[in-house]
PDB file of N, CA and C in Angstrom:
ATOM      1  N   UNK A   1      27.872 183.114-153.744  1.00  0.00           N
ATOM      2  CA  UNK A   1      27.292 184.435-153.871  1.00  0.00           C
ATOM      3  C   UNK A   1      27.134 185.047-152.481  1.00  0.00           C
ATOM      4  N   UNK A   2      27.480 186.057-152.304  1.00  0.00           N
ATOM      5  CA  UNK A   2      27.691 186.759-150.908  1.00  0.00           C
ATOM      6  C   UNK A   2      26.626 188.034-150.931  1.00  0.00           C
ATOM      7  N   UNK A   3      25.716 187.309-149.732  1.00  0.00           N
ATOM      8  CA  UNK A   3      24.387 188.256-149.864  1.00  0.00           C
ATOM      9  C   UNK A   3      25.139 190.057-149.284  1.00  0.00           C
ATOM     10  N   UNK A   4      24.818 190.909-149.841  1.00  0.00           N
ATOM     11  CA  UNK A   4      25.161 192.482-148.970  1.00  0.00           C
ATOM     12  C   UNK A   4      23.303 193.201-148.001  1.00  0.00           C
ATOM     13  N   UNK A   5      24.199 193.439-146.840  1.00  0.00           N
ATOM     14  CA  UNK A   5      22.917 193.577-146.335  1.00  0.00           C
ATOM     15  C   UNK A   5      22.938 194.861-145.803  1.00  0.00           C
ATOM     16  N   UNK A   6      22.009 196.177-146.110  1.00  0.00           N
ATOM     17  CA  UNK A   6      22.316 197.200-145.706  1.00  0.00           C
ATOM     18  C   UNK A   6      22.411 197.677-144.091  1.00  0.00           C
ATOM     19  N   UNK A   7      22.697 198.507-143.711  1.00  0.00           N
ATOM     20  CA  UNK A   7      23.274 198.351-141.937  1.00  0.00           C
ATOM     21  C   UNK A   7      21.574 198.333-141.380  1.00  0.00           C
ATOM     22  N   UNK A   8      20.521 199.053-142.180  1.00  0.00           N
ATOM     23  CA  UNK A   8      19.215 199.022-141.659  1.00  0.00           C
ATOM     24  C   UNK A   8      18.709 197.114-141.856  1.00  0.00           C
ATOM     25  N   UNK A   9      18.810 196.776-142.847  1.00  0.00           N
ATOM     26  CA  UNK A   9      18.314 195.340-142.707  1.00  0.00           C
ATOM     27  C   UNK A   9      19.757 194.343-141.746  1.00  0.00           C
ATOM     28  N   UNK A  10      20.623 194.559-141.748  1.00  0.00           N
ATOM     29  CA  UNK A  10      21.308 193.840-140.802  1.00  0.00           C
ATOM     30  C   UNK A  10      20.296 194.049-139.496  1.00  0.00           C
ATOM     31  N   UNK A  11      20.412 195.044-139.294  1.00  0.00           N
ATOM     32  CA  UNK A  11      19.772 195.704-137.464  1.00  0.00           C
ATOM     33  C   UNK A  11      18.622 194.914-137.209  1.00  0.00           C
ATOM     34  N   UNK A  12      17.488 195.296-138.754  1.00  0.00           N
ATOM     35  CA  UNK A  12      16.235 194.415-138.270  1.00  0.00           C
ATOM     36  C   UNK A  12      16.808 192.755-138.222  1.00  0.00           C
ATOM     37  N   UNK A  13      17.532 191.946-139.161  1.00  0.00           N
ATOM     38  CA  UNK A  13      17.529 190.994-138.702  1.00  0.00           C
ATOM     39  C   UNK A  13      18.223 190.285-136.980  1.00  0.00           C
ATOM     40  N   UNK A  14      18.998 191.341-136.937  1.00  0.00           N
ATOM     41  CA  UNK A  14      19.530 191.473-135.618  1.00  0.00           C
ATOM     42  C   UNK A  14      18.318 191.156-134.427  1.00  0.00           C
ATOM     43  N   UNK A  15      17.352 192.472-134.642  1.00  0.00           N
ATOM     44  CA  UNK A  15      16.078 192.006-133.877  1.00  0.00           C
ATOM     45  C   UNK A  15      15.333 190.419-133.865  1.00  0.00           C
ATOM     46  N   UNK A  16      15.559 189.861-135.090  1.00  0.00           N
ATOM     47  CA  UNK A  16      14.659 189.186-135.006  1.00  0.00           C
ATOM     48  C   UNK A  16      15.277 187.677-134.618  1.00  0.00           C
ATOM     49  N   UNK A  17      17.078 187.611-134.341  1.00  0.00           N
ATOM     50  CA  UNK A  17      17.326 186.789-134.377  1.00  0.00           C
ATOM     51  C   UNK A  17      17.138 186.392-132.428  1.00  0.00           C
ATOM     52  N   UNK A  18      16.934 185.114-132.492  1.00  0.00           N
ATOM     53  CA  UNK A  18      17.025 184.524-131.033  1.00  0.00           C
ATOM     54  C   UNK A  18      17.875 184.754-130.049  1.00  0.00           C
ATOM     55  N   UNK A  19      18.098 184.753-128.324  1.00  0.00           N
ATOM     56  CA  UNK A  19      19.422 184.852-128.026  1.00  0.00           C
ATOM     57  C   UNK A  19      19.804 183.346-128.347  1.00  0.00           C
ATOM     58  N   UNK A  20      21.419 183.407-127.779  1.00  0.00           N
ATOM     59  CA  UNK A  20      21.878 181.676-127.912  1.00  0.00           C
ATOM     60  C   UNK A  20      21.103 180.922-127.228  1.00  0.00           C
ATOM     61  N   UNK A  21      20.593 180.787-125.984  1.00  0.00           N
ATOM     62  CA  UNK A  21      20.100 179.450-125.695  1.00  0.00           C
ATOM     63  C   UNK A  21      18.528 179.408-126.035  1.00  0.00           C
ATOM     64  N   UNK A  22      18.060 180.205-126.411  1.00  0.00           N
ATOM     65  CA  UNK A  22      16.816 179.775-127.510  1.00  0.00           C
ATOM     66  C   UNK A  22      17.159 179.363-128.721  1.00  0.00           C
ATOM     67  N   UNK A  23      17.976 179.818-129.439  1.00  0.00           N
ATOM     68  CA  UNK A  23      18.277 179.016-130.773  1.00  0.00           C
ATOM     69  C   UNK A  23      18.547 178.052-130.699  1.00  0.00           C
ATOM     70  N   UNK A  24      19.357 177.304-129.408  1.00  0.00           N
ATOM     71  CA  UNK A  24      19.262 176.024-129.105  1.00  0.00           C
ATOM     72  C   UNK A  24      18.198 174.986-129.081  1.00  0.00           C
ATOM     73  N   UNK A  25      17.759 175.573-127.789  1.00  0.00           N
ATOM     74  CA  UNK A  25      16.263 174.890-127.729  1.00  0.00           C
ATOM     75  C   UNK A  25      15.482 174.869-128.918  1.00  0.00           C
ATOM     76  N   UNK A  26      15.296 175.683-129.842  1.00  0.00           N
ATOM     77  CA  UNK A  26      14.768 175.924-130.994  1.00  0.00           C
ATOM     78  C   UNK A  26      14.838 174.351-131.749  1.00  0.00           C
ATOM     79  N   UNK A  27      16.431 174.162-132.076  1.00  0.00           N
ATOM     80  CA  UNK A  27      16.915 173.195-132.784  1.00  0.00           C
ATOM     81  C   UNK A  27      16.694 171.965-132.011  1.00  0.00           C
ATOM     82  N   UNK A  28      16.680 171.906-130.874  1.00  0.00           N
ATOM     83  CA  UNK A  28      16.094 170.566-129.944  1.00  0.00           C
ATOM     84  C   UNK A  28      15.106 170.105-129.798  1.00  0.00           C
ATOM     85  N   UNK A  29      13.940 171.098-130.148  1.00  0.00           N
ATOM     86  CA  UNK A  29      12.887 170.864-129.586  1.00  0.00           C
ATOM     87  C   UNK A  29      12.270 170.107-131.395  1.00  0.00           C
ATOM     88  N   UNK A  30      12.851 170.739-131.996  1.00  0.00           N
ATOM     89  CA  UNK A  30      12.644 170.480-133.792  1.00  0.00           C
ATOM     90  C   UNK A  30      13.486 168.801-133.729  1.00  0.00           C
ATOM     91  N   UNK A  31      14.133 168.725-132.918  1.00  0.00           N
ATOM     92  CA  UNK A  31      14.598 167.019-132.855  1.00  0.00           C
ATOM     93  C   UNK A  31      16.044 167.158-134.124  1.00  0.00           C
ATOM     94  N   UNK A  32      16.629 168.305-134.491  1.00  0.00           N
ATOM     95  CA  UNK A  32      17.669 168.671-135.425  1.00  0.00           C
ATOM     96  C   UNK A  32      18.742 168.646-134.813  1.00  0.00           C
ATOM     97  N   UNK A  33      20.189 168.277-135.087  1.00  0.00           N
ATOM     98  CA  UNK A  33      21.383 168.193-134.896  1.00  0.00           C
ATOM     99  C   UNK A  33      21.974 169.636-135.577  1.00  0.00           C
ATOM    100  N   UNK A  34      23.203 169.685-134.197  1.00  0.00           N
ATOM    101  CA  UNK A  34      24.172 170.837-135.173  1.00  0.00           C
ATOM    102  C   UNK A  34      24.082 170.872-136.743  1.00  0.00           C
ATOM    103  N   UNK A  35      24.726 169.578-137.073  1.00  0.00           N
ATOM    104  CA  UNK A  35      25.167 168.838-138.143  1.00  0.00           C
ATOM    105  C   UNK A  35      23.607 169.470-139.278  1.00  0.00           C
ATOM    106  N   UNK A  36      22.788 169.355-138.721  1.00  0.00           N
ATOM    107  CA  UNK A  36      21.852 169.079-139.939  1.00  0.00           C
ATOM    108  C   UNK A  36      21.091 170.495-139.835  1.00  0.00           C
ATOM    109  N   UNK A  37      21.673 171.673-139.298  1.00  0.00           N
ATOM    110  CA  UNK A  37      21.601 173.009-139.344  1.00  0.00           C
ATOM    111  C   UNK A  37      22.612 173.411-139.986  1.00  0.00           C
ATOM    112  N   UNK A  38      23.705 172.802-139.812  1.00  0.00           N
ATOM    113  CA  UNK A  38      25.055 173.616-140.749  1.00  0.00           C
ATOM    114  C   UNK A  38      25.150 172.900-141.909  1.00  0.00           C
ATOM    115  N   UNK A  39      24.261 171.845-142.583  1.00  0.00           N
ATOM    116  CA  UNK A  39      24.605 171.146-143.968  1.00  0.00           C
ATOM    117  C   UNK A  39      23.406 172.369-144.595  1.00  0.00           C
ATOM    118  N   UNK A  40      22.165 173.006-143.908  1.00  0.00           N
ATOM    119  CA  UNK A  40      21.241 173.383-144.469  1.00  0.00           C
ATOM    120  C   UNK A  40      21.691 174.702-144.449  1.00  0.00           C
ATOM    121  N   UNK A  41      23.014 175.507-144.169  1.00  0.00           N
ATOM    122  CA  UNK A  41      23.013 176.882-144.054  1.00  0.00           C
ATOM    123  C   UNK A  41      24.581 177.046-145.001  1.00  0.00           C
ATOM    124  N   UNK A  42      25.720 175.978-145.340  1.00  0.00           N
ATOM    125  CA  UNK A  42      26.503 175.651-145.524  1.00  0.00           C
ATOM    126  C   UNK A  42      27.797 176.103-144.535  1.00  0.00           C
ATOM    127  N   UNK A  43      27.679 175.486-143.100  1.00  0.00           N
ATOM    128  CA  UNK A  43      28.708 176.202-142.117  1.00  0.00           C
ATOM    129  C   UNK A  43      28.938 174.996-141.915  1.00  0.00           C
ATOM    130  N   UNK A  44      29.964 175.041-140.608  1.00  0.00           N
ATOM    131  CA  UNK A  44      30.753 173.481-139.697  1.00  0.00           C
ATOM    132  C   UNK A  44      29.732 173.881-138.965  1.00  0.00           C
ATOM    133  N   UNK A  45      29.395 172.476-138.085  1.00  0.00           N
ATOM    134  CA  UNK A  45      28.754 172.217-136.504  1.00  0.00           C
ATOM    135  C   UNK A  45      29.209 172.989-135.942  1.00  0.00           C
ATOM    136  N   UNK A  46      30.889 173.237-135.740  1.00  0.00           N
ATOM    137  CA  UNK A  46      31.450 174.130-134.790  1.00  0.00           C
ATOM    138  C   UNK A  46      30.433 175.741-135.097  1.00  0.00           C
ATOM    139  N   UNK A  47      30.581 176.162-136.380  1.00  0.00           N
ATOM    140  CA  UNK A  47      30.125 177.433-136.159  1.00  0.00           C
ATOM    141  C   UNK A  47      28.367 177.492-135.449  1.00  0.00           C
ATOM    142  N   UNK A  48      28.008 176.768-136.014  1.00  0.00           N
ATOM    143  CA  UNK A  48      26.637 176.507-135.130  1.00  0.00           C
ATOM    144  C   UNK A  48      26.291 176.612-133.607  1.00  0.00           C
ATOM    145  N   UNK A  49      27.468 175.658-133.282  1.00  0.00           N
ATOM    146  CA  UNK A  49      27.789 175.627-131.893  1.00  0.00           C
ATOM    147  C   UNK A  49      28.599 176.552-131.282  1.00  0.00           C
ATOM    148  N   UNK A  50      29.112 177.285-132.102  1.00  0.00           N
ATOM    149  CA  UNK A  50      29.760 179.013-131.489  1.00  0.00           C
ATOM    150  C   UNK A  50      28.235 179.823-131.356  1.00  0.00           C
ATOM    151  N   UNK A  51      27.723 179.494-132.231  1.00  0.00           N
ATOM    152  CA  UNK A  51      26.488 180.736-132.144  1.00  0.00           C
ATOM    153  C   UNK A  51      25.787 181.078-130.603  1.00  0.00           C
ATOM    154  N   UNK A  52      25.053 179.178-131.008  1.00  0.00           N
ATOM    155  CA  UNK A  52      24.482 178.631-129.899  1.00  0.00           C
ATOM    156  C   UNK A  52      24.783 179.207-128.598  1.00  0.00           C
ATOM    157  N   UNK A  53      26.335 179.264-128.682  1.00  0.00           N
ATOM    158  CA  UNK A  53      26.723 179.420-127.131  1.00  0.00           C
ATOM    159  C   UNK A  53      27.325 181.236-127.029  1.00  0.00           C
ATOM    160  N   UNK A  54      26.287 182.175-127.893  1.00  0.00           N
ATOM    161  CA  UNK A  54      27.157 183.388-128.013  1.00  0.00           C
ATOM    162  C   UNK A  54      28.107 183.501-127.846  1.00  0.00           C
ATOM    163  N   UNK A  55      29.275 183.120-128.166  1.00  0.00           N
ATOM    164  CA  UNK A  55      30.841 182.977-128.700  1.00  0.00           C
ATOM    165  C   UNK A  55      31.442 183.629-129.867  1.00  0.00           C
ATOM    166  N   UNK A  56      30.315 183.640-131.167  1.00  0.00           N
ATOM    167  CA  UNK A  56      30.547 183.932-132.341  1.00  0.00           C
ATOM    168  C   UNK A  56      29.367 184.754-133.116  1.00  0.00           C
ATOM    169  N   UNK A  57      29.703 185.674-133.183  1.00  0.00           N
ATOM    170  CA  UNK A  57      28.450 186.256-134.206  1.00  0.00           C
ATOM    171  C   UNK A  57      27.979 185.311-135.517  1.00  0.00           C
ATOM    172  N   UNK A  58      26.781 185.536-135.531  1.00  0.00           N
ATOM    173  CA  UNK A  58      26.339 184.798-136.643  1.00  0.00           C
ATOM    174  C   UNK A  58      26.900 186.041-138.215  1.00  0.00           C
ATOM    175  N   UNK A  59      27.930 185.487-138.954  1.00  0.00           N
ATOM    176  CA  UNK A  59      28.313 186.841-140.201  1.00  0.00           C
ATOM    177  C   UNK A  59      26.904 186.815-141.119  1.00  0.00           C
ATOM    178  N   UNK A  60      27.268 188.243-141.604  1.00  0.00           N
ATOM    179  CA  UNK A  60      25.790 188.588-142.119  1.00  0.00           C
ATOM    180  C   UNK A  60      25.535 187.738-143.715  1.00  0.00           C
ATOM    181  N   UNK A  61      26.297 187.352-143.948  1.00  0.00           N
ATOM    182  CA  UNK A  61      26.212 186.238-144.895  1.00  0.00           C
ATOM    183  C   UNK A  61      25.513 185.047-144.918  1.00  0.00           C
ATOM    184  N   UNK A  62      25.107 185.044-143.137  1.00  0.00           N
ATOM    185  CA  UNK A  62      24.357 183.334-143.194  1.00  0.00           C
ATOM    186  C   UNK A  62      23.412 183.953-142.066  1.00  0.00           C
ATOM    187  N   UNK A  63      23.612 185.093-141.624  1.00  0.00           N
ATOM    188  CA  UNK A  63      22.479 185.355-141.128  1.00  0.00           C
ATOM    189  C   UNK A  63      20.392 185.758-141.287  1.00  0.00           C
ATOM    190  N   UNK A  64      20.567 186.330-142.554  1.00  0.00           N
ATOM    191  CA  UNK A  64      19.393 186.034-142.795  1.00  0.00           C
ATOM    192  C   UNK A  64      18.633 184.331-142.904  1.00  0.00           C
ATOM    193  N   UNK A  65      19.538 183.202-144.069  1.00  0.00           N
ATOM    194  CA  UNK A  65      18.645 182.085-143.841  1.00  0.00           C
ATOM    195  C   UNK A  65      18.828 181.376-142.175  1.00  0.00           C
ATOM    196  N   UNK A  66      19.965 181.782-141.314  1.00  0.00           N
ATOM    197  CA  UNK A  66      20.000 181.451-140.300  1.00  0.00           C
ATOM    198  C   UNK A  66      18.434 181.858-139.323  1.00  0.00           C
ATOM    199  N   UNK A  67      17.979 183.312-139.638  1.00  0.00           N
ATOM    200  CA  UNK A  67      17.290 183.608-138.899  1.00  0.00           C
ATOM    201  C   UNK A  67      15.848 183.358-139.160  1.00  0.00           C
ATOM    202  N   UNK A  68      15.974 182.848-140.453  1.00  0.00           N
ATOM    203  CA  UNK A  68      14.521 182.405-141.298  1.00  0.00           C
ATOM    204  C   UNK A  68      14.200 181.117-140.719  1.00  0.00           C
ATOM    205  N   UNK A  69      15.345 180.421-140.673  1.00  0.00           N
ATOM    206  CA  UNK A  69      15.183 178.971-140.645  1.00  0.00           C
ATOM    207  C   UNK A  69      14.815 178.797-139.020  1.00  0.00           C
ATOM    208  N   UNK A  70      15.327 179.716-138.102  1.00  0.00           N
ATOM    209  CA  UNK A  70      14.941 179.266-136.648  1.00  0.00           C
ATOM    210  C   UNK A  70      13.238 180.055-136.691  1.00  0.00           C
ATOM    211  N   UNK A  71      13.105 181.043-137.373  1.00  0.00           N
ATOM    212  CA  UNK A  71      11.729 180.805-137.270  1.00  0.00           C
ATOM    213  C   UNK A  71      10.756 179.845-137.731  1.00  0.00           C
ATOM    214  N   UNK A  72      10.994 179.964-139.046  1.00  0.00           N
ATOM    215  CA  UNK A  72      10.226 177.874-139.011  1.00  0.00           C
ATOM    216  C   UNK A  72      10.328 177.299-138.900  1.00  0.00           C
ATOM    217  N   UNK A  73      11.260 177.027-137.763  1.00  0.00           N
ATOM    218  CA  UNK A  73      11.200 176.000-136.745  1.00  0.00           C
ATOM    219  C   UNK A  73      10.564 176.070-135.972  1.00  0.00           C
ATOM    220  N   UNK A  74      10.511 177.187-135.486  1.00  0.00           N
ATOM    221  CA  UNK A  74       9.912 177.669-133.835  1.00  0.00           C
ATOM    222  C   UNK A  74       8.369 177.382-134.682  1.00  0.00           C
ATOM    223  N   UNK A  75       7.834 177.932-135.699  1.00  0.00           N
ATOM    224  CA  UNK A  75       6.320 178.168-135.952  1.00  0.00           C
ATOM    225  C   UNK A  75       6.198 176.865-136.459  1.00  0.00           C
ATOM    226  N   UNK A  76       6.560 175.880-137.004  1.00  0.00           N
ATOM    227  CA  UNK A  76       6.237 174.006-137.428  1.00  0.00           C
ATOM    228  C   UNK A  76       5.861 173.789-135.607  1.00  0.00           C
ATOM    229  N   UNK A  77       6.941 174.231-134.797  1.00  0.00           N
ATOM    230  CA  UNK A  77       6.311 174.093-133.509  1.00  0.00           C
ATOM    231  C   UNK A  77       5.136 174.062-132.700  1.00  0.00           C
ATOM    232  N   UNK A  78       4.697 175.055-132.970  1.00  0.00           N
ATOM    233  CA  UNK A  78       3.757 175.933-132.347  1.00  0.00           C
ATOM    234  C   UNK A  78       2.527 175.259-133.354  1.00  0.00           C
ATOM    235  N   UNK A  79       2.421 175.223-134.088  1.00  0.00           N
ATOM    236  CA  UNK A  79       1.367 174.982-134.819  1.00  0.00           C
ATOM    237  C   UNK A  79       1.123 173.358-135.146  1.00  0.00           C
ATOM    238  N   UNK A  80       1.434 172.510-134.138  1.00  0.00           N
ATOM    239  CA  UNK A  80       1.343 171.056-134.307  1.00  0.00           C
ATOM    240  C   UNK A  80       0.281 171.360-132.934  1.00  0.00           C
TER     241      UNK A  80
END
C-alpha cells in the first residue's frame, strides 16, 4: 500500500526529519543496526545507509514511519 502525501504534509515531514549524521547517531546511540532499521521500515541496509550519508532522499513512501521512528528513538533516549 503506497502512502500519498500531500506536498504540504511532505514539507512538514521534511521539517521534522533529521540531517544525515544525526539520524545516524540517532540509530547508534539506540544501539540499532542498519539492518534492524530497514527490516522495521521494509528497505535494504544500503538504502538506510544512502540516507544516513545524504546520498539518497528518503521517498515519501517510507518517509513518514522513517521519521516517526527516529523520533522514538531520540525520545526512549532522552527520557532514560
Amino acid at each position: 500500500m503506497r502512502i500519498q502525501l500531500t506536498p504540504g504534509q511532505h514539507a512538514r515531514l521534511l521539517c521534522r526529519l533529521p540531517d544525515p549524521t544525526t539520524r545516524r547517531a540517532i540509530r547508534v546511540r539506540a544501539g540499532l543496526s542498519m539492518r534492524n532499521i530497514a527490516d522495521d521500515l521494509g528497505v535494504t541496509p544500503t538504502a538506510v545507509r544512502l540516507w544516513e550519508l545524504g546520498e539518497r532522499n528518503v521517498s515519501p513512501e517510507f518517509l513518514e514511519r522513517y521519521v516517526a521512528l527516529l523520533e522514538d528513538l531520540r525520545s526512549a533516549r532522552e527520557s532514560r
